[in-house]
Each structure stands twice: as C-alpha cells, then as structure tokens.
Protein backbone atom coordinates (compact mmCIF):
# COMPACT_ATOMS: atom_id res chain seq x y z
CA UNK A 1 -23.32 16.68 -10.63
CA UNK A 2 -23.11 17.65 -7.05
CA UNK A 3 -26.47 17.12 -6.62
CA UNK A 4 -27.12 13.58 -7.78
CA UNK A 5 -26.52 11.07 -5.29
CA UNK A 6 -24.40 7.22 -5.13
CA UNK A 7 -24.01 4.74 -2.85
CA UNK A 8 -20.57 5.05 -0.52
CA UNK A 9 -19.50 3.40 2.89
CA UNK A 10 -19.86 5.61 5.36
CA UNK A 11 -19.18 5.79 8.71
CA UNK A 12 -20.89 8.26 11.01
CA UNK A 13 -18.59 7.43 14.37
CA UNK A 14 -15.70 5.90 15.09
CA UNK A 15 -15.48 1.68 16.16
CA UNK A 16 -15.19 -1.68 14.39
CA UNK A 17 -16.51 -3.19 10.97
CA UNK A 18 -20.05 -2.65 12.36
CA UNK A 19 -19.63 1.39 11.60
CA UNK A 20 -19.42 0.88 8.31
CA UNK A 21 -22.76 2.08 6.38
CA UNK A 22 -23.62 1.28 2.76
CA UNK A 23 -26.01 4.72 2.21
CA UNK A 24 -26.72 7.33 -0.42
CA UNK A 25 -24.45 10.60 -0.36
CA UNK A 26 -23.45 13.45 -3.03
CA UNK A 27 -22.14 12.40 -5.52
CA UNK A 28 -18.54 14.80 -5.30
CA UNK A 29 -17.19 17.13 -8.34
CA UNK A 30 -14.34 17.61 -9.83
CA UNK A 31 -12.51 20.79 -8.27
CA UNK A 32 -9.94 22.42 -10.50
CA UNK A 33 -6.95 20.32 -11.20
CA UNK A 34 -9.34 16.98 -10.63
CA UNK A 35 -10.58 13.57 -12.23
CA UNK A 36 -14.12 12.36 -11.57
CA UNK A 37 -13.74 8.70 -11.53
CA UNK A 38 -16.97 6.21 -11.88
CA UNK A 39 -15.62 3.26 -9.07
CA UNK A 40 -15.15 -0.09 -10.41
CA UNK A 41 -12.88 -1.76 -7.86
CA UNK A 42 -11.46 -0.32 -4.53
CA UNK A 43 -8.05 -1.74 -2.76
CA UNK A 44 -8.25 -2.72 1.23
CA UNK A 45 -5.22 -0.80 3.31
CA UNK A 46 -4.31 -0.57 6.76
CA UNK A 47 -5.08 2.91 7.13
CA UNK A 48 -8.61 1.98 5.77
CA UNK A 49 -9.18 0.56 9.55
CA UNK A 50 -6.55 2.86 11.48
CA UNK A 51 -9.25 5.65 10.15
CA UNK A 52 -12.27 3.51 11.07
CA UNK A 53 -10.96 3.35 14.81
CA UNK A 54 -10.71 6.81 14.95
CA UNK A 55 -6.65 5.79 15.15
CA UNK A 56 -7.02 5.47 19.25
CA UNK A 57 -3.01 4.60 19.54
CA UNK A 58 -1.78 8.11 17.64
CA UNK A 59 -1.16 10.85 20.20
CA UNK A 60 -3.66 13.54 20.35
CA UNK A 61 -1.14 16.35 19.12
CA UNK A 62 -0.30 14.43 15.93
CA UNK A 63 -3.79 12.74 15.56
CA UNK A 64 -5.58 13.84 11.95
CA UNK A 65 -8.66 15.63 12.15
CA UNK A 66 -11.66 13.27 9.96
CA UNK A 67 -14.31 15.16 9.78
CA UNK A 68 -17.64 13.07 9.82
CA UNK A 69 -19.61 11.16 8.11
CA UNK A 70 -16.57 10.16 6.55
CA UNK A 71 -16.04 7.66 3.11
CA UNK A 72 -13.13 5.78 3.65
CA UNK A 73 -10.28 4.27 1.11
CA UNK A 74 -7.49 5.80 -1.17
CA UNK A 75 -7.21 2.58 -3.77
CA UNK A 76 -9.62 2.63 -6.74
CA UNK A 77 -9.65 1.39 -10.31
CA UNK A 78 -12.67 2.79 -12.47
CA UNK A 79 -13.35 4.92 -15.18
CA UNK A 80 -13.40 8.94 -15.95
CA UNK A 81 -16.85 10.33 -16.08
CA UNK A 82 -15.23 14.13 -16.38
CA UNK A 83 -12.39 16.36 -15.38
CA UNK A 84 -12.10 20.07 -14.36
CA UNK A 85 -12.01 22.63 -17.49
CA UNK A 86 -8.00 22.83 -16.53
CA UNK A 87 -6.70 18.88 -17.02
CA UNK A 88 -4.88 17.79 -19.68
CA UNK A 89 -3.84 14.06 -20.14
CA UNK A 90 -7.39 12.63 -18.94
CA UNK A 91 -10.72 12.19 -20.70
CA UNK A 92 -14.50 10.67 -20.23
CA UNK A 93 -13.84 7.06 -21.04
CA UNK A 94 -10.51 6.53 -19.72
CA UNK A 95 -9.70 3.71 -17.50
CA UNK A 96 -7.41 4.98 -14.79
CA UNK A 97 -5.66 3.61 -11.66
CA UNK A 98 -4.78 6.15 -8.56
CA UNK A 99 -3.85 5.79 -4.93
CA UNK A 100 -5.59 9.29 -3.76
CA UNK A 101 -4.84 12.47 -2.10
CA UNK A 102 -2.32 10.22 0.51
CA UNK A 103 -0.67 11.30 2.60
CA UNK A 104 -2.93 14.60 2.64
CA UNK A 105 -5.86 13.22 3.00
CA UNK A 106 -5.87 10.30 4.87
CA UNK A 107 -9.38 8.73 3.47
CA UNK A 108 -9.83 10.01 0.40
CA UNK A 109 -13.34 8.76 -0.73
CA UNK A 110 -13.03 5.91 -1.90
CA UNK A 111 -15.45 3.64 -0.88
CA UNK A 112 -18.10 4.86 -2.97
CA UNK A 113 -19.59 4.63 -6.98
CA UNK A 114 -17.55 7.70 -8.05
CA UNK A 115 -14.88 9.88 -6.54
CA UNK A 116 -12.58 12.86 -7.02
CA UNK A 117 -9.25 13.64 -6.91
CA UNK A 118 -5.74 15.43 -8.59
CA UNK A 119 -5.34 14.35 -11.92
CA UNK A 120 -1.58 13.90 -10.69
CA UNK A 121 -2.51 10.88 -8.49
CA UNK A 122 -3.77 8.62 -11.88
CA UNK A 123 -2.30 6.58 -14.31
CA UNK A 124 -4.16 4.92 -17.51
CA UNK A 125 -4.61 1.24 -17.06
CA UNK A 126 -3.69 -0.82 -19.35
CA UNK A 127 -6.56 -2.74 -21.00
CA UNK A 128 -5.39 -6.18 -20.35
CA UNK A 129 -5.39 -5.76 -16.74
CA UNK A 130 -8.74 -5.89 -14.50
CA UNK A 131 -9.97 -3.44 -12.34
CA UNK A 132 -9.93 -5.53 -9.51
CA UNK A 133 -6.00 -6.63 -10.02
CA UNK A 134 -5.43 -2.63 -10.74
CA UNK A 135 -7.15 -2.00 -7.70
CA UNK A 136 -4.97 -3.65 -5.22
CA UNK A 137 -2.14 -2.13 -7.04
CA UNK A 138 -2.00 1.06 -5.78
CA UNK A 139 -1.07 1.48 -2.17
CA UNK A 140 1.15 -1.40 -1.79
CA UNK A 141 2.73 -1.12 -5.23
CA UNK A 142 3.55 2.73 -4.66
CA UNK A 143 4.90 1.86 -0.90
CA UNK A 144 7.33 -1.46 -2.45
CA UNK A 145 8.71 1.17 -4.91
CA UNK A 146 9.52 3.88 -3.20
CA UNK A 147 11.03 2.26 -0.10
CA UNK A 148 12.81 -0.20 -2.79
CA UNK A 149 13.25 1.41 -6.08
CA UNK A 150 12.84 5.19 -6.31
CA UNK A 151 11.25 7.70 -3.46
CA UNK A 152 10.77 9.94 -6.38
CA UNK A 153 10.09 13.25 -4.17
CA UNK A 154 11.53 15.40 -1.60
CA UNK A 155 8.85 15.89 0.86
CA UNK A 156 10.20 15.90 4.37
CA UNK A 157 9.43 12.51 6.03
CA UNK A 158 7.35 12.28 9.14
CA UNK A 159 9.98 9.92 10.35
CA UNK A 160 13.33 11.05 9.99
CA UNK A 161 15.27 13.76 9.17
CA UNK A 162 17.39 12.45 6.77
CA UNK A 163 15.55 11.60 3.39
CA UNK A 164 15.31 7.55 2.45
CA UNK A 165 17.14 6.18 -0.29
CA UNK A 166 16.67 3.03 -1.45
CA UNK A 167 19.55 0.33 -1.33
CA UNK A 168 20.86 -0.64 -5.03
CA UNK A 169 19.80 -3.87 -5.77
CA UNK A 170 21.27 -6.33 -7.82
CA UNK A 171 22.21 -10.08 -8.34
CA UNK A 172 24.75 -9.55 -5.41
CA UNK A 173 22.56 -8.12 -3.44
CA UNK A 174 20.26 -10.41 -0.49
CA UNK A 175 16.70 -9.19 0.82
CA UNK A 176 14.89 -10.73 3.63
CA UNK A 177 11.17 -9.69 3.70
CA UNK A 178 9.43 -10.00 6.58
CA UNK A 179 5.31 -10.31 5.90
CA UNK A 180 6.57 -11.43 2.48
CA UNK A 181 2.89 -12.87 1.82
CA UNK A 182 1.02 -9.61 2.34
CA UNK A 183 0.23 -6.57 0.21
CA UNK A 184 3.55 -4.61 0.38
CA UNK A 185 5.06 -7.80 1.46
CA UNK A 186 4.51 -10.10 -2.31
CA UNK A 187 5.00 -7.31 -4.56
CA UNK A 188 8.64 -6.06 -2.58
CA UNK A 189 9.12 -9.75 -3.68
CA UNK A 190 8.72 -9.58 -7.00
CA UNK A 191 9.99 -6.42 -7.86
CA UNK A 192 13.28 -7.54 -5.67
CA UNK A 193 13.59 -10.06 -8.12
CA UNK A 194 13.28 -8.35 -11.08
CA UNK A 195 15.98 -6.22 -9.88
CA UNK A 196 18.13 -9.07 -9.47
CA UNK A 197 18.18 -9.81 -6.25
CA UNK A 198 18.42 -13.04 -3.78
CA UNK A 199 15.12 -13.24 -1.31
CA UNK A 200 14.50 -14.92 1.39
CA UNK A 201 10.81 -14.18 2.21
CA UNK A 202 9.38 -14.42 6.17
CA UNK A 203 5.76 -15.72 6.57
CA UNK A 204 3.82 -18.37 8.10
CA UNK A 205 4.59 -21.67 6.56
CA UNK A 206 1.04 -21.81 4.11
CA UNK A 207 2.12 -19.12 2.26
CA UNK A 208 5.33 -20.70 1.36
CA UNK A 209 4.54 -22.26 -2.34
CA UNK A 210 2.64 -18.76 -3.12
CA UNK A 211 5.67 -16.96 -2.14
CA UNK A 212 7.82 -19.68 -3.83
CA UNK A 213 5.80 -19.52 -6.83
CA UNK A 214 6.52 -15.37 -6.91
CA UNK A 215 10.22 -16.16 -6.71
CA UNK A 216 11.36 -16.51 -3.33
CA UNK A 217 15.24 -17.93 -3.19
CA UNK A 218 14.55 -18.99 0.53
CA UNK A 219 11.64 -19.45 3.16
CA UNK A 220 11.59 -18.90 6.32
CA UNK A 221 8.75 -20.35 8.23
CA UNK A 222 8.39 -17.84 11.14
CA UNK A 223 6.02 -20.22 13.28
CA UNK A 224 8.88 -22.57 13.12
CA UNK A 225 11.83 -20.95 12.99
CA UNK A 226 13.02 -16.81 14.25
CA UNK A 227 13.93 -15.47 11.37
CA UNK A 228 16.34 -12.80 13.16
CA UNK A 229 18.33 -16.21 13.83
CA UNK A 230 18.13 -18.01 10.78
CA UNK A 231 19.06 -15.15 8.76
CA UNK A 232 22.71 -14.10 8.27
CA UNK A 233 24.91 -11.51 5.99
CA UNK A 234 21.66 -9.92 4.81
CA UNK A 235 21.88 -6.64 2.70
CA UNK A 236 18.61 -5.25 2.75
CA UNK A 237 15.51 -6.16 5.22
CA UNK A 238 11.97 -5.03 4.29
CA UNK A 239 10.04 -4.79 7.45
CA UNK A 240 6.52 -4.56 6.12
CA UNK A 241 5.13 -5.61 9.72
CA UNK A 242 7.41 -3.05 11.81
CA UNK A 243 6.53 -1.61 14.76
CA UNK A 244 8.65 -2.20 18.18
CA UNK A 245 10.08 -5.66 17.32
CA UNK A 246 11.57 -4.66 13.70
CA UNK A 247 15.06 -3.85 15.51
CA UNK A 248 15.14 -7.91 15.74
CA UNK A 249 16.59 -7.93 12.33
CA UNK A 250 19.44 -6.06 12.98
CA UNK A 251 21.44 -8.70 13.70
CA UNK A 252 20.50 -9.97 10.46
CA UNK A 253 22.38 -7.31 8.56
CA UNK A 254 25.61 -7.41 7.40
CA UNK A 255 27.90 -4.37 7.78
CA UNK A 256 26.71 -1.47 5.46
CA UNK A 257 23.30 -3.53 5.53
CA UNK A 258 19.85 -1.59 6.21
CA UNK A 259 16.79 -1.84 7.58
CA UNK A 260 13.78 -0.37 5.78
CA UNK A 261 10.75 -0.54 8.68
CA UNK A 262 7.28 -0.07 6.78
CA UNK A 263 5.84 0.91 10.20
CA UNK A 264 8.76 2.42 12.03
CA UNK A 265 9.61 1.13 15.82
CA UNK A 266 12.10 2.96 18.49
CA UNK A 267 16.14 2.08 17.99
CA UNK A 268 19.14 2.68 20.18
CA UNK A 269 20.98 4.99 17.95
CA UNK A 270 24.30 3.85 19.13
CA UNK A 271 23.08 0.28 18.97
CA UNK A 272 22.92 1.39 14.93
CA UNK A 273 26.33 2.97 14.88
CA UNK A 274 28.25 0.13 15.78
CA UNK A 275 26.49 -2.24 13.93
CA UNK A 276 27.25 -0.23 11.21
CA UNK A 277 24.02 -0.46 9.42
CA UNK A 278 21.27 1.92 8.42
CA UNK A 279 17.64 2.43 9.20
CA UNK A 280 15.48 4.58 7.12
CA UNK A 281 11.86 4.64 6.77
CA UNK A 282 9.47 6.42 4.12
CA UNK A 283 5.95 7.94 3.98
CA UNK A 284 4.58 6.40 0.97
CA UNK A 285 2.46 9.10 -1.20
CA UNK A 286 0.44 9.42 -4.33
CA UNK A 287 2.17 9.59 -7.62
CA UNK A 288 0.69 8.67 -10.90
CA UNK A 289 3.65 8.57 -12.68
CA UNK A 290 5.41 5.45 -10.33
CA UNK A 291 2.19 3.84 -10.91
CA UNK A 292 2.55 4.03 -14.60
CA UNK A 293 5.61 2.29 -14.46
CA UNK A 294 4.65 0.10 -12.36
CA UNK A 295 1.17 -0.69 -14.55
CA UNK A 296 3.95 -1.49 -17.06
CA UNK A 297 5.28 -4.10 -15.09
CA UNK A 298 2.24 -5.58 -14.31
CA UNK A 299 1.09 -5.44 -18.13
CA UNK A 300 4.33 -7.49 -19.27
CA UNK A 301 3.79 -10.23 -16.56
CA UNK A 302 6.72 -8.95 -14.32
CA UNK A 303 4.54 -8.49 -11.47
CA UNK A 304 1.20 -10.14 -10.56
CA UNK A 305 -1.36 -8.72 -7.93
CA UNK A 306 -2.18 -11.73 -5.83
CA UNK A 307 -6.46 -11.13 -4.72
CA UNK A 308 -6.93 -12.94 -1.00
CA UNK A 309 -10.12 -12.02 -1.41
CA UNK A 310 -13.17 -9.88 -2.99
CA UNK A 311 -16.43 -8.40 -2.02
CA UNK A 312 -19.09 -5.99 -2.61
CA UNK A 313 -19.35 -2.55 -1.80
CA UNK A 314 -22.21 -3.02 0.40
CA UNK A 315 -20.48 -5.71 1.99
CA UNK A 316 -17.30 -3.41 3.66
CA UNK A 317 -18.06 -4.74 6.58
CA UNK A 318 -17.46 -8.32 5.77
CA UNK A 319 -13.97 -7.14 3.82
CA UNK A 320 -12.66 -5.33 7.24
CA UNK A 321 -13.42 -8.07 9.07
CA UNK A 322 -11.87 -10.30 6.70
CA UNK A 323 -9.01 -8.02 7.22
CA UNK A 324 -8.69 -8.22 10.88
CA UNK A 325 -8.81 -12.31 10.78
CA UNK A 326 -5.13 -11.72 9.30
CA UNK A 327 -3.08 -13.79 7.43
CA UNK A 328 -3.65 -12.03 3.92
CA UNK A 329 -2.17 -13.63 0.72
CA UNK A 330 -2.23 -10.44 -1.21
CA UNK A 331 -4.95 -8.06 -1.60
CA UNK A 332 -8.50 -7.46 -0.02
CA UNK A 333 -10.28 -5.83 -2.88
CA UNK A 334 -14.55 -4.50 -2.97
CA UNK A 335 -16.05 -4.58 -6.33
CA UNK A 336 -18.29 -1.92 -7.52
CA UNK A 337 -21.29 -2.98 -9.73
C-alpha cells in the first residue's frame, strides 16, 4: 500500500492559506493497532491553522516539533479500506468517524484521500448521517463533551494541576456561552439543553435565530450589548473564545459558579477565591467511544451539525481563508471525491 500514491494538502513551510499544496504523496499504512480510512469528508479546526503558521505565538520551549512536508487535519469521516492483523471491532467497508491521534499528534493527516490512525480514536457512523455532517462532528463534539459532560480520562492537563470536572447540569442549572454560534460554541448549546439546562448564548446579533432555532433561552447580542454586564447569577460559562479577556465573565458567576475557558487566559488567583467560583480548563483528546455516544445523539435528532460552509480538497486554501474571514455558523468542512 505504501507505495501507491493520493492526493493530500500539503504544506512544505510554514505561512498563510497560500502554503497549502494539493499534490501526490504515499499513500500511509496501517501500523499495528491502526485503521486505514479512504477520506470522504474532513472537519476545519483551529489548530488546522495554528499548525499552518508554524504556531509563531507558542514559546519555543513548549512549541511542537512538525516535521515537514506536513498533511494537516485531525477530523475525517470516510470509510475502512483495511486494519492491522491485530484490530478487532473494525472491518473493510465500515463507515467510521474519528478525531485523530490529538493531542499527540497535533496534525494527524488528514487532509488527504486516505489516512491512518488507532483504531481507539473511531466510532461507526451511523448510516443515516452524512459524511460531511459526521465530519464536523469530531473535534468540537469531543471538546463540548468533555468540558460539559464527561472528561472521560485521567491524563494530566497541560493547564492545570487539578483535573476538570464538569459542572452537573440540569433544569436548575444556567449556562452562558460565549461564541455560542461556532463549532464548540452550537453544539455546547445543544447538548446544554438536552441536559436540561437554561442558555443564554453570546454571538453577534445574525446568528441569533440559528442559535434560537438550536434552543437558546436568551441572546445576547455582543455588538450591542457586554455580555459580562448583561449577564447575572450564571452557573456555568463556556468560554469557547478564551484567551486574556475570558476573566470578564467572572462577574457573571454566581457563588459556586465556574468558568470553563476553551482557550485558557491568565487569572488573579485570589481574585477567584473570593469570588468564590471555579476555573478549570481541559485538553480535549481523541476517544472513539464519546464519539459513539455522541453519533447517537446526532442519529436521534438531539443534536444537529450546523455546515457554514464546504469545499474541495484541492480547494484548502479557499476553506482556511474562509476560516480566517470569521464569523462561522458551525462547521467548515472539505469534501473528498
């Protein structure tokens, strides 16, 4: 197999959309332990264009080595052309979902007509749900769930000491999500509901009858209105933009209320004490089981993947830049023919 070759996205050097190269390469095999997958449908993700960059903001000392030319992406939806002599569960024909090798591997290949990886990181799609929709499952399904429902491993974070543990939610409970419209952002949403809960969602005021339509209790314009003042007696806030403002929602928070930053940003520790809240954060990682369940959910009409847009393989570039124009409703997804 090795020797046969596909097309991928490459990129030889590190820079904008423009680096991005639809070329032939190898065509990978399956290592022991691992799923060849032939790509149907890949899901966008930040880190997709934090690799790209060459991530020029992370200190040197903590920077990832990519080794070049490197095929970007970690979200696919596609179908098993073979597996290594040791996997059980998985067979030529099956149609499979995976977020890939993250956090080990930042990139994980998937850009590209077929990839490899664990058997572990798949779950079996459910035939009434498109590759595409499967597709833009994956990252931001497995990132809503484990900061919201279940971490569902003990890895040490990157972050914090302390592992995260996601609030209980239930009809008494109020989240405010902030980038409610975006990947993470529309599926915390809905699975928020589902749990019972009352949410106000954050975005900019076009997304509002999307987010409305998903099951948001309240809206809060943010090009109108500061949501760190509007909002009051909150439980729970999902940060999925983060970064150095997030620690404006703390006075959102009741006491005993958290604050889950998706992309953490520096507090005042004693700030935190006598607020009396929490702030916890989670590296979101590859686990075909949480994907299973939450395939489920998307099967029985709980959850819907919301597609902002699609394009080709060969047409990366366009997607990134798409990407960088910002204000996504839902998922950037390429489509492979």
């Amino acid at each position: 197999m090795s020797t046969h070759t596909m097309r991928a996205i490459r990129l030889h050097g590190f820079g904008g959309p423009e680096v991005l190269r639809h070329e032939e390469a190898p065509v990978p095999e399956p290592g022991p332990g691992e799923v060849l997958v032939r790509v149907h449908a890949v899901g966008l993700n930040p880190p997709d264009w934090y690799a790209r960059e060459g991530m020029p903001d992370v200190p040197p000392e903590v920077k990832p080595t990519f080794d070049l030319p490197l095929i970007p992406g970690t979200d696919v939806s596609g179908v098993v052309a073979d597996v290594a002599a040791d996997v059980n569960g998985f067979a030529a024909g099956d149609e499979v979902v995976g977020l890939l090798r993250f956090p080990t591997a930042l990139q994980a290949g998937a850009y590209a007509e077929y990839v490899t990886a664990p058997a572990s990181d798949f779950a079996l799609k459910p035939a009434s749900i498109d590759h595409v929709q499967a597709a833009g499952l994956a990252m931001s399904g497995l990132t809503a769930w484990q900061f919201l429902i279940e971490l569902g491993h003990d890895h040490p974070s990157p972050f914090q000491e302390a592992q995260h543990r996601p609030t209980a939610l239930d009809s008494e409970t109020t989240v405010l999500i902030n980038g409610a419209a975006g990947g993470v952002g529309h599926l915390a949403l809905q699975l928020a509901k589902w749990k019972g809960a009352h949410v106000i969602a954050v975005a900019s005021g076009a997304h509002e009858t999307f987010l409305r339509e998903l099951g948001a209790d309240e809206f809060i314009d943010y090009t109108k209105d500061r949501p760190e003042e509007a909002a009051r007696d909150v439980d729970l806030v999902l940060d999925t933009v983060g970064g150095p403002d997030t620690r404006r929602f703390l006075p959102t928070l009741k006491h005993g209320g958290a604050l889950f930053p998706v992309f953490p940003g520096g507090f005042d520790e004693e700030e935190i004490a006598k607020l009396g809240v929490t702030v916890s954060s989670a590296q979101v990682r590859s686990s075909g089981a949480q994907l299973t369940e939450l395939l489920r959910l998307l099967a029985a009409g709980t959850l819907r993947v919301a597609i902002d847009s699609t394009f080709a393989l060969a047409d990366a570039q366009a997607a990134h830049e798409r990407a960088a124009r910002g204000h996504i409703q839902g998922k950037i997804v390429l489509t492979v023919a």
